[in-house]
N, C-alpha and C. Protein backbone atom coordinates (compact mmCIF):
# COMPACT_ATOMS: atom_id res chain seq x y z
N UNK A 1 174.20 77.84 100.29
CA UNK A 1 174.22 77.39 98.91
C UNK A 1 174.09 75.87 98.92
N UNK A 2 173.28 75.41 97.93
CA UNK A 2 173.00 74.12 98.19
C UNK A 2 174.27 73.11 97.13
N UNK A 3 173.83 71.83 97.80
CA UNK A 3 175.30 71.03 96.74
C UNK A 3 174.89 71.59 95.23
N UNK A 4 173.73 71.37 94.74
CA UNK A 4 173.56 71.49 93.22
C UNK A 4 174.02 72.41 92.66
N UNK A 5 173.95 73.85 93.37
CA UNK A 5 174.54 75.32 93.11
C UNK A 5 175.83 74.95 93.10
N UNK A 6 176.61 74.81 93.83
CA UNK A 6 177.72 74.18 94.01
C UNK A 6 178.75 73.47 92.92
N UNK A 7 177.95 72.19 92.44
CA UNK A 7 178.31 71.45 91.52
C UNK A 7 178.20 72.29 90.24
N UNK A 8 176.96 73.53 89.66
CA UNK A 8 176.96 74.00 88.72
C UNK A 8 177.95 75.08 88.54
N UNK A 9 178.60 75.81 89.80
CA UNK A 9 179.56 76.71 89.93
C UNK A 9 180.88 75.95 89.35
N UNK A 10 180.85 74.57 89.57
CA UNK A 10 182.65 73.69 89.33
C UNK A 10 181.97 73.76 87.78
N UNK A 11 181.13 73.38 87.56
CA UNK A 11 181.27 73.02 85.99
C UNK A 11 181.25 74.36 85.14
N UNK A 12 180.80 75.29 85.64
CA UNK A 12 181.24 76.86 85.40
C UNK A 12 182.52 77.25 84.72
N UNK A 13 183.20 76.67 86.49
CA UNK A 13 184.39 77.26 86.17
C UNK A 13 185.16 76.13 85.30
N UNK A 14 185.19 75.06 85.21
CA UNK A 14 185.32 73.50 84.43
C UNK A 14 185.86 74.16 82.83
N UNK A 15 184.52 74.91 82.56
CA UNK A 15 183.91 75.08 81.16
C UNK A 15 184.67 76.30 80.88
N UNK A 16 184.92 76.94 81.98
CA UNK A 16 185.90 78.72 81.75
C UNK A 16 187.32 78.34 81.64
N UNK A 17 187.98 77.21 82.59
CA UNK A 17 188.98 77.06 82.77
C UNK A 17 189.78 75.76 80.87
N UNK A 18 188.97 75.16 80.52
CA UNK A 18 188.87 74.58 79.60
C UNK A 18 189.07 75.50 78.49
N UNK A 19 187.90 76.32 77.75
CA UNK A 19 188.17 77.53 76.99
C UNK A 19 189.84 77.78 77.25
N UNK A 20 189.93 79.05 78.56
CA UNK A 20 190.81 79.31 78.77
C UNK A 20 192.37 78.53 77.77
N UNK A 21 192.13 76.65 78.27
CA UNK A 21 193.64 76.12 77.48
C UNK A 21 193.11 76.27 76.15
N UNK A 22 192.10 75.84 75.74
CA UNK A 22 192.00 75.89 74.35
C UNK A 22 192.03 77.08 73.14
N UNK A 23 192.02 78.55 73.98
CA UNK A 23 192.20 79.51 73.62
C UNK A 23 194.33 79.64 73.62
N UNK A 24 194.98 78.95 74.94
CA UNK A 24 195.99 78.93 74.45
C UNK A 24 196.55 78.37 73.35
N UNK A 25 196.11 77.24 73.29
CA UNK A 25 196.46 75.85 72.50
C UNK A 25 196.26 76.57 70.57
N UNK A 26 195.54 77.25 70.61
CA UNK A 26 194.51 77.85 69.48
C UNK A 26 196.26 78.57 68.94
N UNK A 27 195.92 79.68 69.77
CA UNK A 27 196.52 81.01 69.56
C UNK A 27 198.01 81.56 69.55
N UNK A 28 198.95 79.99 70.67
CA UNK A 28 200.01 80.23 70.86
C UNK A 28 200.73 79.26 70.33
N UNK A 29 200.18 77.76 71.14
CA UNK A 29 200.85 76.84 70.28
C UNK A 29 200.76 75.75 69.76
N UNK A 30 199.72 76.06 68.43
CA UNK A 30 199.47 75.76 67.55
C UNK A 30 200.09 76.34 66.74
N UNK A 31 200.60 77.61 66.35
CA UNK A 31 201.28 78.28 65.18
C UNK A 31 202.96 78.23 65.71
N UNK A 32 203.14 77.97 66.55
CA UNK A 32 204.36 77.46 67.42
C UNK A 32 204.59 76.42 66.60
N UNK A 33 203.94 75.31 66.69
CA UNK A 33 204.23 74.13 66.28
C UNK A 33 204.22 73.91 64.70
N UNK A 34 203.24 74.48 64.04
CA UNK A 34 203.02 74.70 62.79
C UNK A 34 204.59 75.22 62.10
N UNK A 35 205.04 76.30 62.91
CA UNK A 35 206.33 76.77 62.28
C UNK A 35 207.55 75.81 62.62
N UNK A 36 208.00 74.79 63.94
CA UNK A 36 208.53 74.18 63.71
C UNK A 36 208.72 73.41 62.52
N UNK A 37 207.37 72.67 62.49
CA UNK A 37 207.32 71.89 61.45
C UNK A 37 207.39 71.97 59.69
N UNK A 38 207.49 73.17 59.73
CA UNK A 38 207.73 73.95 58.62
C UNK A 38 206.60 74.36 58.01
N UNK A 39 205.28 74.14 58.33
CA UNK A 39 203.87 74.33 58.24
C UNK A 39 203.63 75.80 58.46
N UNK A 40 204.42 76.84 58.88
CA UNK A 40 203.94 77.67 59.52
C UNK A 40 203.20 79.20 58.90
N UNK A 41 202.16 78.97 59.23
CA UNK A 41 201.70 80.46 58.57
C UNK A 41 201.80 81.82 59.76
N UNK A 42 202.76 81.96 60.48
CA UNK A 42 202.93 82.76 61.26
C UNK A 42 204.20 83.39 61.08
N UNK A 43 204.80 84.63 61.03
CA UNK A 43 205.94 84.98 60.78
C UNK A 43 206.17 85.37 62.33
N UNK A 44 207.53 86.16 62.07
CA UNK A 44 208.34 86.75 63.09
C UNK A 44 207.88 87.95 63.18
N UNK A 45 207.02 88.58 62.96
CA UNK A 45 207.18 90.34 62.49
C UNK A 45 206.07 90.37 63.48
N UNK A 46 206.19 91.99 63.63
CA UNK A 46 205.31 92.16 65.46
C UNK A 46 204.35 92.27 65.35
N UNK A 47 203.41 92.24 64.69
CA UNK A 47 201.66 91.90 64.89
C UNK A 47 201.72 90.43 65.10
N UNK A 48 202.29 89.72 64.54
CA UNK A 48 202.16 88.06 65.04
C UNK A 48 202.61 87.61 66.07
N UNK A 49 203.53 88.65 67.41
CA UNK A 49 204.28 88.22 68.28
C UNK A 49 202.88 88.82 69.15
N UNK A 50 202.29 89.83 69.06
CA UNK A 50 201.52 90.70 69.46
C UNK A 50 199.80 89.72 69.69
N UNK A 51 199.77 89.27 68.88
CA UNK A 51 198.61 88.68 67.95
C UNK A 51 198.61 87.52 69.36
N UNK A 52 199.75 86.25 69.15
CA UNK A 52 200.10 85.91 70.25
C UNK A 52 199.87 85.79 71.67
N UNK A 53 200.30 87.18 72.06
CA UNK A 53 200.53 87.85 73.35
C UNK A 53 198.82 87.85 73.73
N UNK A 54 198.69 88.62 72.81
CA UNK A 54 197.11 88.67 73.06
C UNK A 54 195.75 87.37 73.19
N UNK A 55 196.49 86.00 72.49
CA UNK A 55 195.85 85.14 72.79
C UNK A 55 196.12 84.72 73.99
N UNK A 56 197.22 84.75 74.35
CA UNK A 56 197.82 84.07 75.76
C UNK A 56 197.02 84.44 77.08
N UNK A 57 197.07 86.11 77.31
CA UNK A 57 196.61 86.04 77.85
C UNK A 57 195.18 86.89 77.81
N UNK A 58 194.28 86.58 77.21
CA UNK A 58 192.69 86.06 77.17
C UNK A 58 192.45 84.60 77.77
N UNK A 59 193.74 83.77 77.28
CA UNK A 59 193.80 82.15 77.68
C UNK A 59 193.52 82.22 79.47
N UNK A 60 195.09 83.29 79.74
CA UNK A 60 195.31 83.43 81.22
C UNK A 60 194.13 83.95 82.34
N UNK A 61 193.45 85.19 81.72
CA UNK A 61 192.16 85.82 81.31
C UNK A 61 190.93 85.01 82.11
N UNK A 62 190.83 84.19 81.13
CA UNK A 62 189.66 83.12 81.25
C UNK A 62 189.97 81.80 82.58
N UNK A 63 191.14 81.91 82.64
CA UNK A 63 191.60 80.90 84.05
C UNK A 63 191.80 81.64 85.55
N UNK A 64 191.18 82.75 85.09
CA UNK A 64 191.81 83.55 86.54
C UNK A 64 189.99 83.59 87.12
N UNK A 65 189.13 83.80 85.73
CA UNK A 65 187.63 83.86 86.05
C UNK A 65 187.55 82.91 86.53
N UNK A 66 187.90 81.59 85.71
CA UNK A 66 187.53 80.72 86.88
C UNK A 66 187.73 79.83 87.97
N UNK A 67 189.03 80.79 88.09
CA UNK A 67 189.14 80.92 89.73
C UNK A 67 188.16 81.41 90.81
N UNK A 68 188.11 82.80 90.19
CA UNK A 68 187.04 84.07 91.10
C UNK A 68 185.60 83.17 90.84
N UNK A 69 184.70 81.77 89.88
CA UNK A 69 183.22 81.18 89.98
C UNK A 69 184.13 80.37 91.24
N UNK A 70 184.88 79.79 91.45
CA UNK A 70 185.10 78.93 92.81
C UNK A 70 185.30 79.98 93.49
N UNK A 71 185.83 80.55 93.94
CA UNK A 71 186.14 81.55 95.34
C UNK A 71 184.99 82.11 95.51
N UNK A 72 183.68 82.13 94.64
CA UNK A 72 182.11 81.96 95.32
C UNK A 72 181.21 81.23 95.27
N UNK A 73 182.36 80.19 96.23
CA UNK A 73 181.32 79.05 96.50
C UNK A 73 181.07 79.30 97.91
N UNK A 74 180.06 78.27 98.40
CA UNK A 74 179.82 78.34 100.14
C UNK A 74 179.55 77.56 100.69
N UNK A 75 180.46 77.44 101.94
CA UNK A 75 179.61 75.41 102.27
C UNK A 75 177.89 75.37 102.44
């Protein structure tokens, strides 16, 4: 594999691993913070704990892929 392949695999995973926080940041805590602040359009009731859960890990999801674009790289 040549460096260029290489370099396009990091920015791959760069671009997966990025998503990934911003899908947390989105989904978990952002409405986290929103409800501290008294802003919050998220309740307690279990589709929103659920709702949550489910952003988290898509977040987690998307950071594990791009793990597995580096673990095929090759010197």
């Amino acid at each position: 594999m040549s460096l260029i392949e290489n370099e396009r695999m990091k920015l791959l995973a760069t671009a997966l691993n990025n998503l990934g926080v911003a899908t947390i940041v989105t989904g978990v805590v952002a409405p986290i913070a929103a409800n501290l602040y008294g802003h919050g359009a998220i309740s307690s009731d279990t589709t929103a704990i659920l709702i949550g859960i489910v952003w988290l890990f898509t977040g987690v999801g998307l950071h594990l892929v791009a793990q597995t674009v580096l673990g095929g790289m090759r010197p």
